[in-house]
PDB file of N, CA and C in Angstrom:
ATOM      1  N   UNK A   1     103.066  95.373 153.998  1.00  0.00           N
ATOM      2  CA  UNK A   1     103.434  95.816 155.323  1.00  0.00           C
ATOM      3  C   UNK A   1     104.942  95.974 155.392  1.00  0.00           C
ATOM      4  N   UNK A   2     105.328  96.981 155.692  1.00  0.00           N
ATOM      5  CA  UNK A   2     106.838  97.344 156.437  1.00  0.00           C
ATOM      6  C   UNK A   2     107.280  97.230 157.256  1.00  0.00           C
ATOM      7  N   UNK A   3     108.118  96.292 157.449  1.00  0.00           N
ATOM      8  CA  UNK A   3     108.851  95.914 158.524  1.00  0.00           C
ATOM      9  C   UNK A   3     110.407  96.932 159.053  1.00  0.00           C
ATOM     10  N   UNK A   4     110.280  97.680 159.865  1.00  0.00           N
ATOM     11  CA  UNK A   4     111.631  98.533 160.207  1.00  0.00           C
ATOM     12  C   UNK A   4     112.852  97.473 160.053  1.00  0.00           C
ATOM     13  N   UNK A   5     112.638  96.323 160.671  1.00  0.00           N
ATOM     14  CA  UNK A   5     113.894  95.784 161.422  1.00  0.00           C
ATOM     15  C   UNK A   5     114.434  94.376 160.360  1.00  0.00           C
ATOM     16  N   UNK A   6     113.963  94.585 159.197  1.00  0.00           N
ATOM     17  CA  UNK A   6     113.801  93.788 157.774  1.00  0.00           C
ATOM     18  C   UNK A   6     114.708  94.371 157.090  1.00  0.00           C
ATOM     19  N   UNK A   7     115.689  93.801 156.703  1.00  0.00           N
ATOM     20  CA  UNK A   7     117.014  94.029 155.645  1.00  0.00           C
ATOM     21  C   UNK A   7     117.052  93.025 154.938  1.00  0.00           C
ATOM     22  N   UNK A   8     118.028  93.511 153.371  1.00  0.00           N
ATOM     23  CA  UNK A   8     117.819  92.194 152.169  1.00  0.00           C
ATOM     24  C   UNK A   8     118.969  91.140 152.696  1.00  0.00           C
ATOM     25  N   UNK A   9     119.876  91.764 153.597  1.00  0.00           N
ATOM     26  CA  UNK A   9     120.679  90.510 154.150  1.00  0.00           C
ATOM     27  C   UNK A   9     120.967  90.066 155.571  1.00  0.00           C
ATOM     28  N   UNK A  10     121.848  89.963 156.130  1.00  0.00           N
ATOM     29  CA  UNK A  10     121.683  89.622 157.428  1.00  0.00           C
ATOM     30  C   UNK A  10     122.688  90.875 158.275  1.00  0.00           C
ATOM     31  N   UNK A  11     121.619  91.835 158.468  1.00  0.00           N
ATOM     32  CA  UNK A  11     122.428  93.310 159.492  1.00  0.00           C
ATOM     33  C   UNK A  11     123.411  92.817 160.517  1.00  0.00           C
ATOM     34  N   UNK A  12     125.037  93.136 160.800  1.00  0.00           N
ATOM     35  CA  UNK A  12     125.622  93.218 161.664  1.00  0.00           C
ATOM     36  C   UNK A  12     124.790  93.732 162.903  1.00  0.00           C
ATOM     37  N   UNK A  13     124.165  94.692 162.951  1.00  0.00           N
ATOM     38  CA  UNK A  13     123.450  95.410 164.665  1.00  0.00           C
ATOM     39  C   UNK A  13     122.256  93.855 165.092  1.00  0.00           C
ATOM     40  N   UNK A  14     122.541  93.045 164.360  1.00  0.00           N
ATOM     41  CA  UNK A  14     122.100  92.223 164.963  1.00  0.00           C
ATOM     42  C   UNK A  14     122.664  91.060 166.177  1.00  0.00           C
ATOM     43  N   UNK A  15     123.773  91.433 165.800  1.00  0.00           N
ATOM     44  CA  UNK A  15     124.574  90.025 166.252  1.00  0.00           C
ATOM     45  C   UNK A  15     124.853  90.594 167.985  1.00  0.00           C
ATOM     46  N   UNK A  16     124.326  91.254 168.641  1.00  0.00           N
ATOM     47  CA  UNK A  16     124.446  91.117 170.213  1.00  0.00           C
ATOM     48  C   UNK A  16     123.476  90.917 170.443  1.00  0.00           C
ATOM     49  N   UNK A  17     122.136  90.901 170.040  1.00  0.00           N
ATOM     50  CA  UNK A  17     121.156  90.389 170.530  1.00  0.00           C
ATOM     51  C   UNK A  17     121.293  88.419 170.307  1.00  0.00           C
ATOM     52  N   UNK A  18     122.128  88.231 169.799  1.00  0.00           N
ATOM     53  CA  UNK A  18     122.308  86.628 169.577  1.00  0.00           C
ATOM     54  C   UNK A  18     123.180  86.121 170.504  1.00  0.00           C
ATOM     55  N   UNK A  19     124.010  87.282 171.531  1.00  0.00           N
ATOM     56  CA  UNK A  19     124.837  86.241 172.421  1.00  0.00           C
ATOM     57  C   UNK A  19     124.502  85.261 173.447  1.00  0.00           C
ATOM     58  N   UNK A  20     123.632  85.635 174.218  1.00  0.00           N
ATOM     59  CA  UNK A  20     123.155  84.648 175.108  1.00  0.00           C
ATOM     60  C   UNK A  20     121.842  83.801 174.868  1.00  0.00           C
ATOM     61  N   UNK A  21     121.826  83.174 173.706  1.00  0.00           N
ATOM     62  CA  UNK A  21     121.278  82.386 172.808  1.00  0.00           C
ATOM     63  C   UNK A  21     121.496  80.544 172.999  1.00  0.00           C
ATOM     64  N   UNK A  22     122.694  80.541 173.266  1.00  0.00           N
ATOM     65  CA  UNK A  22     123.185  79.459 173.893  1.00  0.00           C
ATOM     66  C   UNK A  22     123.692  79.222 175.061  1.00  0.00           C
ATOM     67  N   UNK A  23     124.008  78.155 175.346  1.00  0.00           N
ATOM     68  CA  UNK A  23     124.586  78.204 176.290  1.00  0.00           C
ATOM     69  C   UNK A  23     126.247  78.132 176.430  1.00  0.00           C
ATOM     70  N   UNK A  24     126.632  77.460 175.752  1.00  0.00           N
ATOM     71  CA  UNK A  24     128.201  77.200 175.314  1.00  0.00           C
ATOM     72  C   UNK A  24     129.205  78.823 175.641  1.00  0.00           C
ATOM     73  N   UNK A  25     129.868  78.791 176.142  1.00  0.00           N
ATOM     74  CA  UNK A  25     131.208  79.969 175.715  1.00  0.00           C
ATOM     75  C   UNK A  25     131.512  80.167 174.452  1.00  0.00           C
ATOM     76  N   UNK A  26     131.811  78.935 173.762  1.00  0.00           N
ATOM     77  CA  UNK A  26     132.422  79.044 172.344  1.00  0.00           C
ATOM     78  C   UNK A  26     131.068  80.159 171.767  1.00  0.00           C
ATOM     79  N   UNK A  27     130.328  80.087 171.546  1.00  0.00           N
ATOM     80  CA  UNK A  27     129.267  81.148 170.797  1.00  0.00           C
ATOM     81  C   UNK A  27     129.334  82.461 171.246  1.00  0.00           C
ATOM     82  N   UNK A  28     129.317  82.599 172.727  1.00  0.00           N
ATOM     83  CA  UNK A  28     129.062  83.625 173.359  1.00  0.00           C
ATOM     84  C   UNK A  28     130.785  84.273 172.967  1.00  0.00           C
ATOM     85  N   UNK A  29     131.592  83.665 173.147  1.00  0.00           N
ATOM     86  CA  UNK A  29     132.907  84.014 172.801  1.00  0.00           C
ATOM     87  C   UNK A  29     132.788  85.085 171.417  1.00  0.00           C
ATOM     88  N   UNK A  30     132.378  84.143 170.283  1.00  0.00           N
ATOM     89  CA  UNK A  30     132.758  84.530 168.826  1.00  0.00           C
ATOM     90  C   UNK A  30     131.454  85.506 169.162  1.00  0.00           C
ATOM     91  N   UNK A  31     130.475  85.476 169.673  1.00  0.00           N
ATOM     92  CA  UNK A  31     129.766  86.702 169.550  1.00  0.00           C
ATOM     93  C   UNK A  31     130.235  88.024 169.774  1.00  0.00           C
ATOM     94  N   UNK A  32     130.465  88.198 170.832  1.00  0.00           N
ATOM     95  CA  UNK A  32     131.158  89.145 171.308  1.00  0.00           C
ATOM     96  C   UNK A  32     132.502  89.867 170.769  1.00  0.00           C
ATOM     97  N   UNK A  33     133.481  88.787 170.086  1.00  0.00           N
ATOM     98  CA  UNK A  33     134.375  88.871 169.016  1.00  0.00           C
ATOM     99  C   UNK A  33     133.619  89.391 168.088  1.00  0.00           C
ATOM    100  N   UNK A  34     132.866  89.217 167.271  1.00  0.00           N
ATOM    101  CA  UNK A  34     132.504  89.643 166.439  1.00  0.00           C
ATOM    102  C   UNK A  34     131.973  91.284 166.548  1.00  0.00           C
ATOM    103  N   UNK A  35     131.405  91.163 167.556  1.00  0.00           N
ATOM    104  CA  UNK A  35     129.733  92.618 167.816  1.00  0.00           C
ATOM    105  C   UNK A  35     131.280  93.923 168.149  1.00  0.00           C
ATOM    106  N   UNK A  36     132.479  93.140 168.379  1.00  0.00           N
ATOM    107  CA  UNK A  36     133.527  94.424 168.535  1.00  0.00           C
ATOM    108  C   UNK A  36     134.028  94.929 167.514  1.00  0.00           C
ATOM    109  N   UNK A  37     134.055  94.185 166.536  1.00  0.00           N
ATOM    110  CA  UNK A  37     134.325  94.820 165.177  1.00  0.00           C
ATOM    111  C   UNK A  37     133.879  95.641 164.314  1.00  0.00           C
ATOM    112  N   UNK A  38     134.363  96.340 163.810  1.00  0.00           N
ATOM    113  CA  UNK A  38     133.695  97.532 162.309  1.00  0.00           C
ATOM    114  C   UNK A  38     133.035  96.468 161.452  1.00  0.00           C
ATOM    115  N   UNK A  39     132.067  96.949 161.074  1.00  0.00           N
ATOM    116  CA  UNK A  39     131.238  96.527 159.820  1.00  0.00           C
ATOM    117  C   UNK A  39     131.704  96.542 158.557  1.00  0.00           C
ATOM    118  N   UNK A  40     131.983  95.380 158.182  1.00  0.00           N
ATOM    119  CA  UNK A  40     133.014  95.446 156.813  1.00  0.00           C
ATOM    120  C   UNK A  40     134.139  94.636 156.854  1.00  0.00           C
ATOM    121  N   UNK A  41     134.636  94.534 157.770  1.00  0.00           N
ATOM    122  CA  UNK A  41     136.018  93.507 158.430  1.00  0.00           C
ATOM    123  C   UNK A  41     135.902  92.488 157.972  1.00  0.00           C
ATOM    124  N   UNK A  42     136.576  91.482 157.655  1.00  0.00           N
ATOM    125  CA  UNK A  42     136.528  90.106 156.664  1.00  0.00           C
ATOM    126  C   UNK A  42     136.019  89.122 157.860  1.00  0.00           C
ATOM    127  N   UNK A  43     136.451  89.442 159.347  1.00  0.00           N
ATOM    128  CA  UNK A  43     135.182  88.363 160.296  1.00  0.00           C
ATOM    129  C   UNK A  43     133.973  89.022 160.226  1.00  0.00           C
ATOM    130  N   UNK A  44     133.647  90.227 160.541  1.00  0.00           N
ATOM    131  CA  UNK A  44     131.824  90.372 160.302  1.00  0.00           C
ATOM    132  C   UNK A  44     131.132  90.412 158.894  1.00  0.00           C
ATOM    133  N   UNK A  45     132.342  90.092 158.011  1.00  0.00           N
ATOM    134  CA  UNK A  45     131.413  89.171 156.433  1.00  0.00           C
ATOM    135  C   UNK A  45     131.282  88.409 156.712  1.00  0.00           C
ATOM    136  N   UNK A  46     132.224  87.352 157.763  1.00  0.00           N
ATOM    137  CA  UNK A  46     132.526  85.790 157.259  1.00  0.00           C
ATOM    138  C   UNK A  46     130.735  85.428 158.137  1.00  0.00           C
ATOM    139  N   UNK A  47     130.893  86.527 159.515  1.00  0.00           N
ATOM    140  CA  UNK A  47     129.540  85.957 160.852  1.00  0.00           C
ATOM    141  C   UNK A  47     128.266  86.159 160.032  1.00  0.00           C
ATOM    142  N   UNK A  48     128.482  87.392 158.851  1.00  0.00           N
ATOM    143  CA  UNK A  48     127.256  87.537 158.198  1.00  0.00           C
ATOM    144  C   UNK A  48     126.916  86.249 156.867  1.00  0.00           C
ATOM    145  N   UNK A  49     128.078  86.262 156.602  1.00  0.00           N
ATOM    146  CA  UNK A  49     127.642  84.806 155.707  1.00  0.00           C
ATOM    147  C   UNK A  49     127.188  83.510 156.436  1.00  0.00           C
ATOM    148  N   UNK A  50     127.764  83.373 157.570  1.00  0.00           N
ATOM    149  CA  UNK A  50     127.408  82.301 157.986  1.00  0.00           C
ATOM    150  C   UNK A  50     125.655  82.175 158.776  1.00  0.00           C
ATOM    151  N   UNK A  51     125.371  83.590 158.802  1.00  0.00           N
ATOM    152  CA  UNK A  51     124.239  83.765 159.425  1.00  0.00           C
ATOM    153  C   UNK A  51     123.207  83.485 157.760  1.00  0.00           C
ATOM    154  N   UNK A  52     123.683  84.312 156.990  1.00  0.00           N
ATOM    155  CA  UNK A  52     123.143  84.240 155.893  1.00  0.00           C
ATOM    156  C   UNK A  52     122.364  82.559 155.237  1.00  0.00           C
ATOM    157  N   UNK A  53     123.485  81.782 155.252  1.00  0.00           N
ATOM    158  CA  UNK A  53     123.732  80.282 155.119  1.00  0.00           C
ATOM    159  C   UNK A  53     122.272  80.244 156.047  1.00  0.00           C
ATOM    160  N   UNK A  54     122.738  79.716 157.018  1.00  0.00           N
ATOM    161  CA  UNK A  54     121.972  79.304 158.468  1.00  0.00           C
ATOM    162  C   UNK A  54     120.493  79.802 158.143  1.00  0.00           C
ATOM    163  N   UNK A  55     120.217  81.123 158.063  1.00  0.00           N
ATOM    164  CA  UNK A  55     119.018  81.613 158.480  1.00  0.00           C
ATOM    165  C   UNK A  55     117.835  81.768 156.772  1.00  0.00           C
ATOM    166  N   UNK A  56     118.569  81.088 156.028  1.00  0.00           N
ATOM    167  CA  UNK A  56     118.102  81.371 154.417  1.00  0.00           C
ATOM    168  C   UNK A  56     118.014  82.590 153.971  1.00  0.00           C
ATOM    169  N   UNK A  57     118.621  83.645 154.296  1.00  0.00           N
ATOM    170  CA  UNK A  57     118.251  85.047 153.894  1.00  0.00           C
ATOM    171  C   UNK A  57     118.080  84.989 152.653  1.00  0.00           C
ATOM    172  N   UNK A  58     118.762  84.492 151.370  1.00  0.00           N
ATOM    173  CA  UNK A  58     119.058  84.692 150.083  1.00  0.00           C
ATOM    174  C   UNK A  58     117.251  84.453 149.996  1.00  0.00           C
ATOM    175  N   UNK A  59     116.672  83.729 150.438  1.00  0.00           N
ATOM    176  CA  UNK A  59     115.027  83.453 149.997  1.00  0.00           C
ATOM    177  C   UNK A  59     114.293  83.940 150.631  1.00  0.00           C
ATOM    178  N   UNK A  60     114.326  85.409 151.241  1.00  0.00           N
ATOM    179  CA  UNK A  60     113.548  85.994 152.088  1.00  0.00           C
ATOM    180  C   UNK A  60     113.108  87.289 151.308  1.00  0.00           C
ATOM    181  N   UNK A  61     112.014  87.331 151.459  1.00  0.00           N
ATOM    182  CA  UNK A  61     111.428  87.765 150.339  1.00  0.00           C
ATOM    183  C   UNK A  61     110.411  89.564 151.033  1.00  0.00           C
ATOM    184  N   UNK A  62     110.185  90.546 150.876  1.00  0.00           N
ATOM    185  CA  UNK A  62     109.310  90.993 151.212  1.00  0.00           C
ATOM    186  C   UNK A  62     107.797  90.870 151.734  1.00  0.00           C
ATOM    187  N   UNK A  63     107.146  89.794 151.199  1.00  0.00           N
ATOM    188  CA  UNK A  63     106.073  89.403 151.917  1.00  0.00           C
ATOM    189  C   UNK A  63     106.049  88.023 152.557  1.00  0.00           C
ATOM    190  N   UNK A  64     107.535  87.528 153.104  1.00  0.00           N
ATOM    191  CA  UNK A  64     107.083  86.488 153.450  1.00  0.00           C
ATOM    192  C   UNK A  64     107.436  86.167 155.229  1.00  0.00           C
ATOM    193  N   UNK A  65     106.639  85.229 155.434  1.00  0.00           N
ATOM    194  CA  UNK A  65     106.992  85.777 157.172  1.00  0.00           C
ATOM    195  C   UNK A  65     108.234  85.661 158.269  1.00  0.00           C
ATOM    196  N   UNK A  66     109.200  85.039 157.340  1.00  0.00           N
ATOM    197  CA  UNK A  66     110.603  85.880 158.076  1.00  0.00           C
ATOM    198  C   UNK A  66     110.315  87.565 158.053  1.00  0.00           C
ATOM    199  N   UNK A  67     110.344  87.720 156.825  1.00  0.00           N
ATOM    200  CA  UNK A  67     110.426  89.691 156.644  1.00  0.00           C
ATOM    201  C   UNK A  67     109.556  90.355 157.319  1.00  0.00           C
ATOM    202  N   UNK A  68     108.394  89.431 157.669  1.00  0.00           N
ATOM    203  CA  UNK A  68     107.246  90.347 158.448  1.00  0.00           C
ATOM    204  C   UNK A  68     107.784  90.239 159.966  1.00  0.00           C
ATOM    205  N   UNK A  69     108.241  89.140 160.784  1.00  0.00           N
ATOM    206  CA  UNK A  69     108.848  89.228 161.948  1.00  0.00           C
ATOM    207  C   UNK A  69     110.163  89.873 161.801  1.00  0.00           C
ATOM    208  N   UNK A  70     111.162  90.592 161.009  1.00  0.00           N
ATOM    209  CA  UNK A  70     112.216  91.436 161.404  1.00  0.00           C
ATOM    210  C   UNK A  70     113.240  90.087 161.056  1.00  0.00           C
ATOM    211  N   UNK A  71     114.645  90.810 161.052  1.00  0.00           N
ATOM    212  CA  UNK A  71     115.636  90.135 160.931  1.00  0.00           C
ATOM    213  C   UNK A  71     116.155  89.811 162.445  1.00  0.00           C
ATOM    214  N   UNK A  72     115.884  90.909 163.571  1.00  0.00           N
ATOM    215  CA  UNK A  72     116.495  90.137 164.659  1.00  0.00           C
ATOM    216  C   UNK A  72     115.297  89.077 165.188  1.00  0.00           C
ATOM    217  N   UNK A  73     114.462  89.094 165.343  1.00  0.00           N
ATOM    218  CA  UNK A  73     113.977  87.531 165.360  1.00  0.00           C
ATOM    219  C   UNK A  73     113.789  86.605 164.251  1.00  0.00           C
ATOM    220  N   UNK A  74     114.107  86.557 163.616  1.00  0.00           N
ATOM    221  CA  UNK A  74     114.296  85.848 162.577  1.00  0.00           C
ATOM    222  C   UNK A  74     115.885  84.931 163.184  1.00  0.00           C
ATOM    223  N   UNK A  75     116.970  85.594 162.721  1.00  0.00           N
ATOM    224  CA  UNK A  75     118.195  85.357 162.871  1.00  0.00           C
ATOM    225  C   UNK A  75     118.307  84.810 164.886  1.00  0.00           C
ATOM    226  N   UNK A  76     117.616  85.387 165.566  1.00  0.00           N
ATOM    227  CA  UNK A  76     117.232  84.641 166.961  1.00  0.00           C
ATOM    228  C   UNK A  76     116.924  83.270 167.158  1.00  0.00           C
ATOM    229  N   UNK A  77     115.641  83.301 166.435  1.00  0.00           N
ATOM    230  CA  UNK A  77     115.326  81.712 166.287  1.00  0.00           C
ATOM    231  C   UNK A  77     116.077  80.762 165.363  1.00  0.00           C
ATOM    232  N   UNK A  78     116.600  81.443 164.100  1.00  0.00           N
ATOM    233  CA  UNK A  78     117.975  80.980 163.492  1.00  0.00           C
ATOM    234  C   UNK A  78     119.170  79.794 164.435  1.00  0.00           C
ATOM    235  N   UNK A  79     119.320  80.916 165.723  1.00  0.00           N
ATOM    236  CA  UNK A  79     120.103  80.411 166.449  1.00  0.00           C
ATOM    237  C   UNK A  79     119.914  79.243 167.437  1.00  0.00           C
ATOM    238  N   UNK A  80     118.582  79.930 167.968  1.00  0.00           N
ATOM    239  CA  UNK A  80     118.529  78.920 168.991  1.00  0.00           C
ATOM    240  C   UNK A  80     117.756  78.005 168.528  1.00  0.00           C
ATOM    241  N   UNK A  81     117.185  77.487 167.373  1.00  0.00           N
ATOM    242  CA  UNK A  81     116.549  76.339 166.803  1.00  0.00           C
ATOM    243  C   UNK A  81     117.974  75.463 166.090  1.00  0.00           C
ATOM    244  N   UNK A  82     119.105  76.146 166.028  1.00  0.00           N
ATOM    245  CA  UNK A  82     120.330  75.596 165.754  1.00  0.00           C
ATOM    246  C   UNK A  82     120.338  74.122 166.627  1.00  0.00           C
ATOM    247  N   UNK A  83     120.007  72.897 166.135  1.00  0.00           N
ATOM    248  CA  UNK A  83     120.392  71.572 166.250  1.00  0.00           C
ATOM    249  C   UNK A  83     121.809  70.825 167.181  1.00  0.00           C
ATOM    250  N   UNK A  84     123.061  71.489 166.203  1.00  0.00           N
ATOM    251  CA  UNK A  84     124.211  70.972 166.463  1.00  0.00           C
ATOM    252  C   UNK A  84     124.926  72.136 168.153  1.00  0.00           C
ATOM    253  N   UNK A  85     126.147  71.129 168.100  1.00  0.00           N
ATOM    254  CA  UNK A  85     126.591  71.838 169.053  1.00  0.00           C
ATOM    255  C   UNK A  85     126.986  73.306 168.450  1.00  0.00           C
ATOM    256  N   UNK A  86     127.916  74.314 169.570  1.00  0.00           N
ATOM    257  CA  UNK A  86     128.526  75.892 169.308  1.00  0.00           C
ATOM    258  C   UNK A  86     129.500  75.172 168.224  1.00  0.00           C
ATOM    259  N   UNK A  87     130.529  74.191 168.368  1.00  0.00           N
ATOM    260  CA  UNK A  87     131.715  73.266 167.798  1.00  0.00           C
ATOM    261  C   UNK A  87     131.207  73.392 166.090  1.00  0.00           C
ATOM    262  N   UNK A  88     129.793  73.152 165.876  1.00  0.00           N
ATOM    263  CA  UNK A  88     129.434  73.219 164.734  1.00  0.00           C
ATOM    264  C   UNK A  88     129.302  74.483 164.253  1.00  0.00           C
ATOM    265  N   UNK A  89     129.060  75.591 164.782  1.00  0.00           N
ATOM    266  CA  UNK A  89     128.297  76.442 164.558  1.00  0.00           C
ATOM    267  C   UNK A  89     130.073  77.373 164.612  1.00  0.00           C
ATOM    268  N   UNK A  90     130.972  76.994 165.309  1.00  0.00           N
ATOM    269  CA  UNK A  90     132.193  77.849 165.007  1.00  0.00           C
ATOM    270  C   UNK A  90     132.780  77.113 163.508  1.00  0.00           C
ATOM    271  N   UNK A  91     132.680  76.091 163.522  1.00  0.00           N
ATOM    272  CA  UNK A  91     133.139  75.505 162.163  1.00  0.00           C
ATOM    273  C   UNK A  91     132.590  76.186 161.188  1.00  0.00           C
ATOM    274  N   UNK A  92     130.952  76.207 160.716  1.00  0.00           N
ATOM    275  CA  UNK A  92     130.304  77.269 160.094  1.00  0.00           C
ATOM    276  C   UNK A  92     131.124  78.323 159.483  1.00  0.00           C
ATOM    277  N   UNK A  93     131.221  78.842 160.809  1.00  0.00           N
ATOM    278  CA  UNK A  93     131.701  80.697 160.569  1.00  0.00           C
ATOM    279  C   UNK A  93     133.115  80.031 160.308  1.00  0.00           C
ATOM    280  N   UNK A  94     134.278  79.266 160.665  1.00  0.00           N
ATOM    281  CA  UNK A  94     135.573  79.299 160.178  1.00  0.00           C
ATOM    282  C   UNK A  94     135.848  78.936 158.421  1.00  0.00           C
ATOM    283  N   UNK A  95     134.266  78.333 158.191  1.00  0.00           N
ATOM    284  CA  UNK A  95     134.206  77.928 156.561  1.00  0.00           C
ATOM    285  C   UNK A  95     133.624  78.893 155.784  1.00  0.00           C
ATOM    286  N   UNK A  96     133.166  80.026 156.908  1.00  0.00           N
ATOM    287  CA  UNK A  96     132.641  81.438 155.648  1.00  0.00           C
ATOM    288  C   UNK A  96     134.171  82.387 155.646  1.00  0.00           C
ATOM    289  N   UNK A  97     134.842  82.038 156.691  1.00  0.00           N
ATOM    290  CA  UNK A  97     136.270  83.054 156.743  1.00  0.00           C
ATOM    291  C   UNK A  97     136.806  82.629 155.353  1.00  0.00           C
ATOM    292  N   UNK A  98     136.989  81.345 155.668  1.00  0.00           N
ATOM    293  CA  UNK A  98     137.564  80.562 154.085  1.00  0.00           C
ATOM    294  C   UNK A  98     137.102  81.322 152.696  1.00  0.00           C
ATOM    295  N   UNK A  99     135.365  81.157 153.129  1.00  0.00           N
ATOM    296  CA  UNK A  99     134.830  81.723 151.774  1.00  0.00           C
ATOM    297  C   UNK A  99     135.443  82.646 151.327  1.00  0.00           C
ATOM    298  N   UNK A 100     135.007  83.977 152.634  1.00  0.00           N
ATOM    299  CA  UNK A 100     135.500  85.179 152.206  1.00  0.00           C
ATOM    300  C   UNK A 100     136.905  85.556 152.114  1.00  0.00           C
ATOM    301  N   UNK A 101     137.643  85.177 152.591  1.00  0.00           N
ATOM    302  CA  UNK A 101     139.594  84.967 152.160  1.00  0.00           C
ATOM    303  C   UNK A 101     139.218  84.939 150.727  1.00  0.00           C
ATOM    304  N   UNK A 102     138.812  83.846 150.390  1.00  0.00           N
ATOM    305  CA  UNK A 102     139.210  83.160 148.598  1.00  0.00           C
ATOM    306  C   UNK A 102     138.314  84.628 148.028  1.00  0.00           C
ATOM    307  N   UNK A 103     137.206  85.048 148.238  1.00  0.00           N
ATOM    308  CA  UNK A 103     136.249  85.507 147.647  1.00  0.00           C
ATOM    309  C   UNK A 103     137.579  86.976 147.284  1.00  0.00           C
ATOM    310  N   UNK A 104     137.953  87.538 148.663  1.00  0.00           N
ATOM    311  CA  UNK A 104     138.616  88.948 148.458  1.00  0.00           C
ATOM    312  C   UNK A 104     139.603  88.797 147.571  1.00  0.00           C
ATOM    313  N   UNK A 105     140.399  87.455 147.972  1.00  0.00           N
ATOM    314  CA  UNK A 105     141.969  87.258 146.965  1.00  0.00           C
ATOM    315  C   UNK A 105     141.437  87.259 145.774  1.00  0.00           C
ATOM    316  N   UNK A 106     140.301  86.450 144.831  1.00  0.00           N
ATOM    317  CA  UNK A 106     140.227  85.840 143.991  1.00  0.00           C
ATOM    318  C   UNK A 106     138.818  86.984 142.879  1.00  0.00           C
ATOM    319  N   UNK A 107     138.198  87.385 143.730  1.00  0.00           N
ATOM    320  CA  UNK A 107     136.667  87.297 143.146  1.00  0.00           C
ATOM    321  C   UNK A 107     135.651  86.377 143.215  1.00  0.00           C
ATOM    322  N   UNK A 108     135.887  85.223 143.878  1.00  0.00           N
ATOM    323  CA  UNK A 108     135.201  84.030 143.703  1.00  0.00           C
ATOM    324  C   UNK A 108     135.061  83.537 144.954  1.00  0.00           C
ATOM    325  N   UNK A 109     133.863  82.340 144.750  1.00  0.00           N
ATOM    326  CA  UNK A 109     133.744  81.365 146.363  1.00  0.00           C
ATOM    327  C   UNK A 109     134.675  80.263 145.711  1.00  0.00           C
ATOM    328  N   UNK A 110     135.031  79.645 146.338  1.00  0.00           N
ATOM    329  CA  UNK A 110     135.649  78.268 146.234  1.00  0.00           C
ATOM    330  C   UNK A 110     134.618  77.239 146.064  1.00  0.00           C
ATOM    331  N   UNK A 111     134.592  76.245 144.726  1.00  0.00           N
ATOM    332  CA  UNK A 111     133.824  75.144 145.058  1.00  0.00           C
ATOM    333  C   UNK A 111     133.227  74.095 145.780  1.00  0.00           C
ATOM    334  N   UNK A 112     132.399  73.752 146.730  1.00  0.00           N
ATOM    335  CA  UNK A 112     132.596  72.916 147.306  1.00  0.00           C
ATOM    336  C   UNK A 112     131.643  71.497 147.000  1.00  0.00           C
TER     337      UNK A 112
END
């Protein structure tokens, strides 16, 4: 079965359907920061890695039932099954900026 809304990673046109997901400003903030940017920008790698992280994309597979529900619900419930506070969830994304800084300067992730 084919899913339209199923990508091998985590689609930027996703990230406004995730703003009012929480309740916090801080989320709704960086959402919106983010959904203004070009696709490609070293913050909508860093929001896509961190979504990536978060939502297991790397193990999402064609037949399995993330891929059959779509990436925007997938990455939806991603969010709002999110545990910790927004505080955590901006830390997240400020440790994929990191990633991706080192990744562009270097070629590489940084160990952690």
């Amino acid at each position: 079965m084919y899913q339209s809304d199923t990508e091998m990673l985590f689609p930027m046109r996703v990230v406004p359907a995730l703003k009012n997901l929480r309740q916090g400003r801080v989320w709704q903030e960086l959402v919106e920061r983010i959904a203004k940017k070009r696709d490609g920008e070293p913050d909508t790698l860093a929001f896509g890695l961190m979504m990536i992280r978060l939502g297991g994309c790397l193990s999402c597979h064609a037949d399995s039932y993330r891929a059959m529900r779509g990436c925007t619900a997938c990455a939806q419930q991603t969010i709002s099954r999110f545990k910790e506070g927004d505080e955590a969830l901006l830390r997240d994304f400020k440790k994929a900026q990191r990633d991706v800084a080192a990744y562009l300067e270097g070629g590489t992730l940084p160990d952690d």
